[in-house]
N, C-alpha and C. Protein backbone atom coordinates (compact mmCIF):
# COMPACT_ATOMS: atom_id res chain seq x y z
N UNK A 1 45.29 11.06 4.93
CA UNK A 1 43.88 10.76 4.90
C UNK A 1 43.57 9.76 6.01
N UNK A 2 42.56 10.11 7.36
CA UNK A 2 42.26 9.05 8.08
C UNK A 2 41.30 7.88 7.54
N UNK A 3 41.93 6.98 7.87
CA UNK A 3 41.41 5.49 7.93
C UNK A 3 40.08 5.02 8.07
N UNK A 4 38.83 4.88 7.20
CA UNK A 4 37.94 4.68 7.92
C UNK A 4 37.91 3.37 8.75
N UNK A 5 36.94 3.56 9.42
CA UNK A 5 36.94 1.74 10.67
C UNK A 5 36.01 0.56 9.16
N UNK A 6 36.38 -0.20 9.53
CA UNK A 6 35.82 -1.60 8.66
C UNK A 6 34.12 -1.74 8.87
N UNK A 7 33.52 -1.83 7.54
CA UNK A 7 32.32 -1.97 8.04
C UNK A 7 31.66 -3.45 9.26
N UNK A 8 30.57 -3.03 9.46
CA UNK A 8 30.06 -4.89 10.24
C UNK A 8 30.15 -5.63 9.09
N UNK A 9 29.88 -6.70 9.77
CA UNK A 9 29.92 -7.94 8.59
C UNK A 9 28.28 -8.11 8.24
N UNK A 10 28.15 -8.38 7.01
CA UNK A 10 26.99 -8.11 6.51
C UNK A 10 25.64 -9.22 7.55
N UNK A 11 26.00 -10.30 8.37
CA UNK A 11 25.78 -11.24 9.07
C UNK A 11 24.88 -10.81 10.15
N UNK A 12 25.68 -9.96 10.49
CA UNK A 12 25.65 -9.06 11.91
C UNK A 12 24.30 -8.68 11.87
N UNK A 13 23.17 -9.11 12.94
CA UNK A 13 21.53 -8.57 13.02
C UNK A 13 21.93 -7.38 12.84
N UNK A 14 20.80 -6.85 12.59
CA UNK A 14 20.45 -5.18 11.96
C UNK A 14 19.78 -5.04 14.04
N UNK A 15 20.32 -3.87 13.95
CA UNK A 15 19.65 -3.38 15.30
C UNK A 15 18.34 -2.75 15.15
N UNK A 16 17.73 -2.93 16.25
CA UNK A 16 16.06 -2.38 16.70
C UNK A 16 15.65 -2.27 17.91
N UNK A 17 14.51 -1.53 17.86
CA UNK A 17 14.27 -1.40 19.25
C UNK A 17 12.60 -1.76 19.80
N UNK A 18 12.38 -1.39 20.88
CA UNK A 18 10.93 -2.02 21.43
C UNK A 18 9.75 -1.57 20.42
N UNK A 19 10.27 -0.06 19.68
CA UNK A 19 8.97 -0.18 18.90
C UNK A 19 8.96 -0.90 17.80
N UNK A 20 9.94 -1.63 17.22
CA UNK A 20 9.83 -1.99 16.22
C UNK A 20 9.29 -3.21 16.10
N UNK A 21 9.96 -4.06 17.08
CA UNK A 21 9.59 -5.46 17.77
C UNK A 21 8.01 -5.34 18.34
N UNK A 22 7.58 -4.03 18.56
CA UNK A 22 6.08 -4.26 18.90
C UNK A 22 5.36 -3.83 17.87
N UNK A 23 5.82 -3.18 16.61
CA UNK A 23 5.08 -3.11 15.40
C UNK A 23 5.25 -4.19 14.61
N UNK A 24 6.36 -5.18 14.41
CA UNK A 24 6.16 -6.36 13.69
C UNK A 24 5.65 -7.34 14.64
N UNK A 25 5.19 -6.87 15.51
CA UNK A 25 4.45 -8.23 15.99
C UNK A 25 2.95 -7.81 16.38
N UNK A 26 2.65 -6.42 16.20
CA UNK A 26 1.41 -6.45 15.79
C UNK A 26 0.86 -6.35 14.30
N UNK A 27 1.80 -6.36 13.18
CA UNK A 27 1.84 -6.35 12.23
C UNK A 27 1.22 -8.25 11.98
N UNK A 28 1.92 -8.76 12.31
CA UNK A 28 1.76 -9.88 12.54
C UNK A 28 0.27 -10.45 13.14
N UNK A 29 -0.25 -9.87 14.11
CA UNK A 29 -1.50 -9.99 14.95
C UNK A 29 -2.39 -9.66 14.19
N UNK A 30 -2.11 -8.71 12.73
CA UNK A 30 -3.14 -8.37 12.01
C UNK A 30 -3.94 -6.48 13.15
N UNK A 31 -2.94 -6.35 13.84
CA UNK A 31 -3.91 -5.11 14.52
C UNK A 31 -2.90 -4.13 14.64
N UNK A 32 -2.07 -4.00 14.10
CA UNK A 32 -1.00 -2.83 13.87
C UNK A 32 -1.63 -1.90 13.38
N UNK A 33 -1.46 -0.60 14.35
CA UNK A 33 -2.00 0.94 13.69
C UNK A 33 -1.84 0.83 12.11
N UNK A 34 -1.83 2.24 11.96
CA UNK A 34 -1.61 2.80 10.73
C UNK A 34 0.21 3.04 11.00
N UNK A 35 0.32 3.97 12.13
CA UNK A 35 1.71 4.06 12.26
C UNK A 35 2.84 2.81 12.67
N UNK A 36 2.04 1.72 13.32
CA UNK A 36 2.72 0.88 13.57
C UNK A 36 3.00 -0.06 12.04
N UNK A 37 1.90 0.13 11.36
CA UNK A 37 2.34 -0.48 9.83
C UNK A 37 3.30 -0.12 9.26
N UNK A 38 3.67 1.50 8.87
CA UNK A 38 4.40 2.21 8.27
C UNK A 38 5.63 1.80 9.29
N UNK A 39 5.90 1.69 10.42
CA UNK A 39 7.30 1.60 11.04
C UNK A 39 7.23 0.28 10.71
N UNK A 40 6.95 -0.80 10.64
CA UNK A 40 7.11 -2.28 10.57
C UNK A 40 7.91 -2.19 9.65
N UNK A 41 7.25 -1.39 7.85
CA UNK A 41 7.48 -2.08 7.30
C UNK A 41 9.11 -1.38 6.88
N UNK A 42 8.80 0.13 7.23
CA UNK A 42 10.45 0.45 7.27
C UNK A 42 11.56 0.01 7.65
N UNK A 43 11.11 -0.73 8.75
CA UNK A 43 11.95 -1.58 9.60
C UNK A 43 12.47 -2.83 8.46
N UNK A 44 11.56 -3.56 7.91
CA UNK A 44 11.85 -4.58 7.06
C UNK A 44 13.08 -3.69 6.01
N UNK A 45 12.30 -2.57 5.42
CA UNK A 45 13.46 -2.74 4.09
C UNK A 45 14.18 -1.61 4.28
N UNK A 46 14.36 -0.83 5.14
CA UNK A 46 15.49 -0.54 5.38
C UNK A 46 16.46 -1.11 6.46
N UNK A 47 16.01 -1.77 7.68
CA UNK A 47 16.92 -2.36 8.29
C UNK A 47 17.26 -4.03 8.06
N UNK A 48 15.97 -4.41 8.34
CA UNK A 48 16.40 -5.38 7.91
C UNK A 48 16.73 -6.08 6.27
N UNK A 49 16.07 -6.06 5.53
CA UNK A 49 16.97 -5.58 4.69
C UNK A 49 17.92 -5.05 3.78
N UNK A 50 17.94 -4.06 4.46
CA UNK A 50 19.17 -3.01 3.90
C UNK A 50 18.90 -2.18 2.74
N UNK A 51 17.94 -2.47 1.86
CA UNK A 51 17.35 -2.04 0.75
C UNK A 51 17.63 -1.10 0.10
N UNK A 52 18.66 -0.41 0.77
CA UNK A 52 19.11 1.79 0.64
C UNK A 52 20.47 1.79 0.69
N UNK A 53 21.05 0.06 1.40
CA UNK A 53 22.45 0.14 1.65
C UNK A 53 23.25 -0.05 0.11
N UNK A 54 24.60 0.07 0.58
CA UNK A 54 25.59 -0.42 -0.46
C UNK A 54 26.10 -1.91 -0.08
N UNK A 55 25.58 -2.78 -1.23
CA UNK A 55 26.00 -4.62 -0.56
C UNK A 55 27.77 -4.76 -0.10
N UNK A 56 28.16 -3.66 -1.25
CA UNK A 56 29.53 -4.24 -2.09
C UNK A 56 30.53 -4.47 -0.92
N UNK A 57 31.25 -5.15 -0.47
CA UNK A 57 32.43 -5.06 0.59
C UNK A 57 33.59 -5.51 0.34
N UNK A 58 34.15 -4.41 0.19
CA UNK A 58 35.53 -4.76 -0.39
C UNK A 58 36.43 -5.73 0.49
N UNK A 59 37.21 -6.35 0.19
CA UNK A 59 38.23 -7.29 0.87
C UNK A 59 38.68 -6.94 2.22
N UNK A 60 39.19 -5.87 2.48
CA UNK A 60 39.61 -5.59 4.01
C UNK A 60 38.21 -5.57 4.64
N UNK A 61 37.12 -5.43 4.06
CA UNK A 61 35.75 -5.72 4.46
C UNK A 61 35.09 -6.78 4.51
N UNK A 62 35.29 -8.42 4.11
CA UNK A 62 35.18 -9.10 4.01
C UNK A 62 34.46 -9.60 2.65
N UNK A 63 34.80 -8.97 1.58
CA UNK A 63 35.25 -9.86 0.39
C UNK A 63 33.94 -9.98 0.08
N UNK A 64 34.07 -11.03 -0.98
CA UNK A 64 32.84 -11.34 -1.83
C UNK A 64 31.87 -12.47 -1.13
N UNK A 65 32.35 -12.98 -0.42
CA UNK A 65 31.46 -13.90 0.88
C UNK A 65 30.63 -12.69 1.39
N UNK A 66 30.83 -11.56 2.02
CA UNK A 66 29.73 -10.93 2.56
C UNK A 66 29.53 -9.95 2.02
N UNK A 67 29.74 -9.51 0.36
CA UNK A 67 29.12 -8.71 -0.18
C UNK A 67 27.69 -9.86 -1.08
N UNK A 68 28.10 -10.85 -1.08
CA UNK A 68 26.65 -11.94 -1.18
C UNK A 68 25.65 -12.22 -0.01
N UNK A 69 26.35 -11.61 0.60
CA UNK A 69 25.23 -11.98 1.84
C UNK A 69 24.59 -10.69 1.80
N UNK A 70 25.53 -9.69 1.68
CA UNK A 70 24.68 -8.63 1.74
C UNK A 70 23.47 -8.49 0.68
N UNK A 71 24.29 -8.98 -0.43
CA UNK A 71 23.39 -8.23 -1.50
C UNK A 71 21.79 -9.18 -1.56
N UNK A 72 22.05 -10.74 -0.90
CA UNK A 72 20.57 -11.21 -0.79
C UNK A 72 20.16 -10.50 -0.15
N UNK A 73 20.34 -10.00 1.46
CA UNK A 73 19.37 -9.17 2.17
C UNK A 73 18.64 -8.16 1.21
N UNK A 74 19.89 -7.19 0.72
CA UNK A 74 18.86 -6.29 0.00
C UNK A 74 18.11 -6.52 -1.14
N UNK A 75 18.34 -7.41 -1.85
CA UNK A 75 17.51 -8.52 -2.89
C UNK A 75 15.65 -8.38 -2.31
N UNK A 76 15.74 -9.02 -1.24
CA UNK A 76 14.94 -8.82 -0.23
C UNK A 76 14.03 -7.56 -0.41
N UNK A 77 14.81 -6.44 -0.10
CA UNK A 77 14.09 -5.51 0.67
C UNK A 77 13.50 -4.61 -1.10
N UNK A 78 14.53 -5.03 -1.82
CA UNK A 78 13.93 -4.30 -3.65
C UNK A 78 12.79 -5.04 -3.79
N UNK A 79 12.58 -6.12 -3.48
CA UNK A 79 11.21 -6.48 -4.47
C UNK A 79 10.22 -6.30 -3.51
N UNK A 80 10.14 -6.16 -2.36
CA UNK A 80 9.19 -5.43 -1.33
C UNK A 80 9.00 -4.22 -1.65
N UNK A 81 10.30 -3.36 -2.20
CA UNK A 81 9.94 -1.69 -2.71
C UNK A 81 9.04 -1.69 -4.17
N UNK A 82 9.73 -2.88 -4.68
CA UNK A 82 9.39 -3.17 -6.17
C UNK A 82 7.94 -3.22 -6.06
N UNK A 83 7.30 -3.91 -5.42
CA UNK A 83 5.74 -4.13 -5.13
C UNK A 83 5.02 -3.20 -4.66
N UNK A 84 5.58 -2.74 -3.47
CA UNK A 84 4.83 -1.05 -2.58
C UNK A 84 4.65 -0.01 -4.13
N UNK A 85 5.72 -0.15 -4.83
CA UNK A 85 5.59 1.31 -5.91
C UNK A 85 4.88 0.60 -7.29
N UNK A 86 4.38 -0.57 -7.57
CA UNK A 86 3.51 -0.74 -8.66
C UNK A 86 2.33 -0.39 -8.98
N UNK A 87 2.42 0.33 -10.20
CA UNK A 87 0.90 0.79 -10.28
C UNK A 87 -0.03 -0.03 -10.86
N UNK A 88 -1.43 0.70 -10.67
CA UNK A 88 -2.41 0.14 -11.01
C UNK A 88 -2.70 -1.09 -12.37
N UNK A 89 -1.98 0.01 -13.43
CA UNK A 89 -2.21 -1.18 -14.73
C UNK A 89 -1.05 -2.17 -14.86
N UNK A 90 -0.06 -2.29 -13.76
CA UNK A 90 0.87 -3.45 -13.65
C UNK A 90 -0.31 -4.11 -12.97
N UNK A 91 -0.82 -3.66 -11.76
CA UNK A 91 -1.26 -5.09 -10.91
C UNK A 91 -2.70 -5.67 -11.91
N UNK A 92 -3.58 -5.32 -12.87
CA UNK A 92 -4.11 -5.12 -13.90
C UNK A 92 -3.81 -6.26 -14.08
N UNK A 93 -2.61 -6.08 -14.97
CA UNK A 93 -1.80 -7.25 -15.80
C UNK A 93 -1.80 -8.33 -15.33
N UNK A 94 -1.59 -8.12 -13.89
CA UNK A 94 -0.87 -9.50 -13.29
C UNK A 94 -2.01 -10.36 -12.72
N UNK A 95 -3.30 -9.39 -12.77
CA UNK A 95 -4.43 -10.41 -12.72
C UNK A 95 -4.81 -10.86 -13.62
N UNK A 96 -4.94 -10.09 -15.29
CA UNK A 96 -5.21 -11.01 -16.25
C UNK A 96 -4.48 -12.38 -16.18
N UNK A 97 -3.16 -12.35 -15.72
CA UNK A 97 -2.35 -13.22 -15.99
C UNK A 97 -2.75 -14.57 -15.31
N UNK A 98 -3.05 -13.99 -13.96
CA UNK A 98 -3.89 -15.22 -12.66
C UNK A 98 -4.96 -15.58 -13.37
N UNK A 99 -5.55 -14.70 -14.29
CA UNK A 99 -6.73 -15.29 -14.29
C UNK A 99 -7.73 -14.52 -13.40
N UNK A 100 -7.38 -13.73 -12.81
CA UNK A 100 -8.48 -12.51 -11.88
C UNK A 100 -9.25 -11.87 -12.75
């Protein structure tokens, strides 16, 4: 059975490219398309953070030090999904709760 190669270390920036860097920073400007929204925010939870990945890294992978690192990133990127997919009579709730 060949060997797979070791994953990166969970540390390691997530790679991107010019569009992404110019959709989170017009995301940011408040004037991001429609499409530049939708790539921003993919960019957030799936690359940056990881949100789809597997945290876990086994020891020849660097152990439980960077399966914690990993797993905050994707910590991250769930409650950003967690929020995008709530419906109506959750957000409801959560204004009675404010006080809205």
């Amino acid at each position: 059975m060949a060997k797979r190669p070791p994953r990166d270390p969970a540390w390691i920036p997530p790679v991107y490219e010019a569009r992404d860097v110019e959709a989170l920073q017009a995301l940011q400007r408040g004037d991001a398309t429609p499409d530049q929204q939708g790539k921003a925010l993919d960019w957030i939870v799936r690359s940056g953070a990881g949100a789809y990945e597997l945290s876990f890294r086994s020891d020849a992978d660097g152990g439980e030090r960077e399966t914690a690192f990993a797993e905050g990133r994707r910590f991250v990127g769930l409650q950003i999904v967690k929020l995008l997919s709530m419906n109506g009579s959750m957000i409801a709730k959560l204004r009675e709760k404010d006080g809205r």
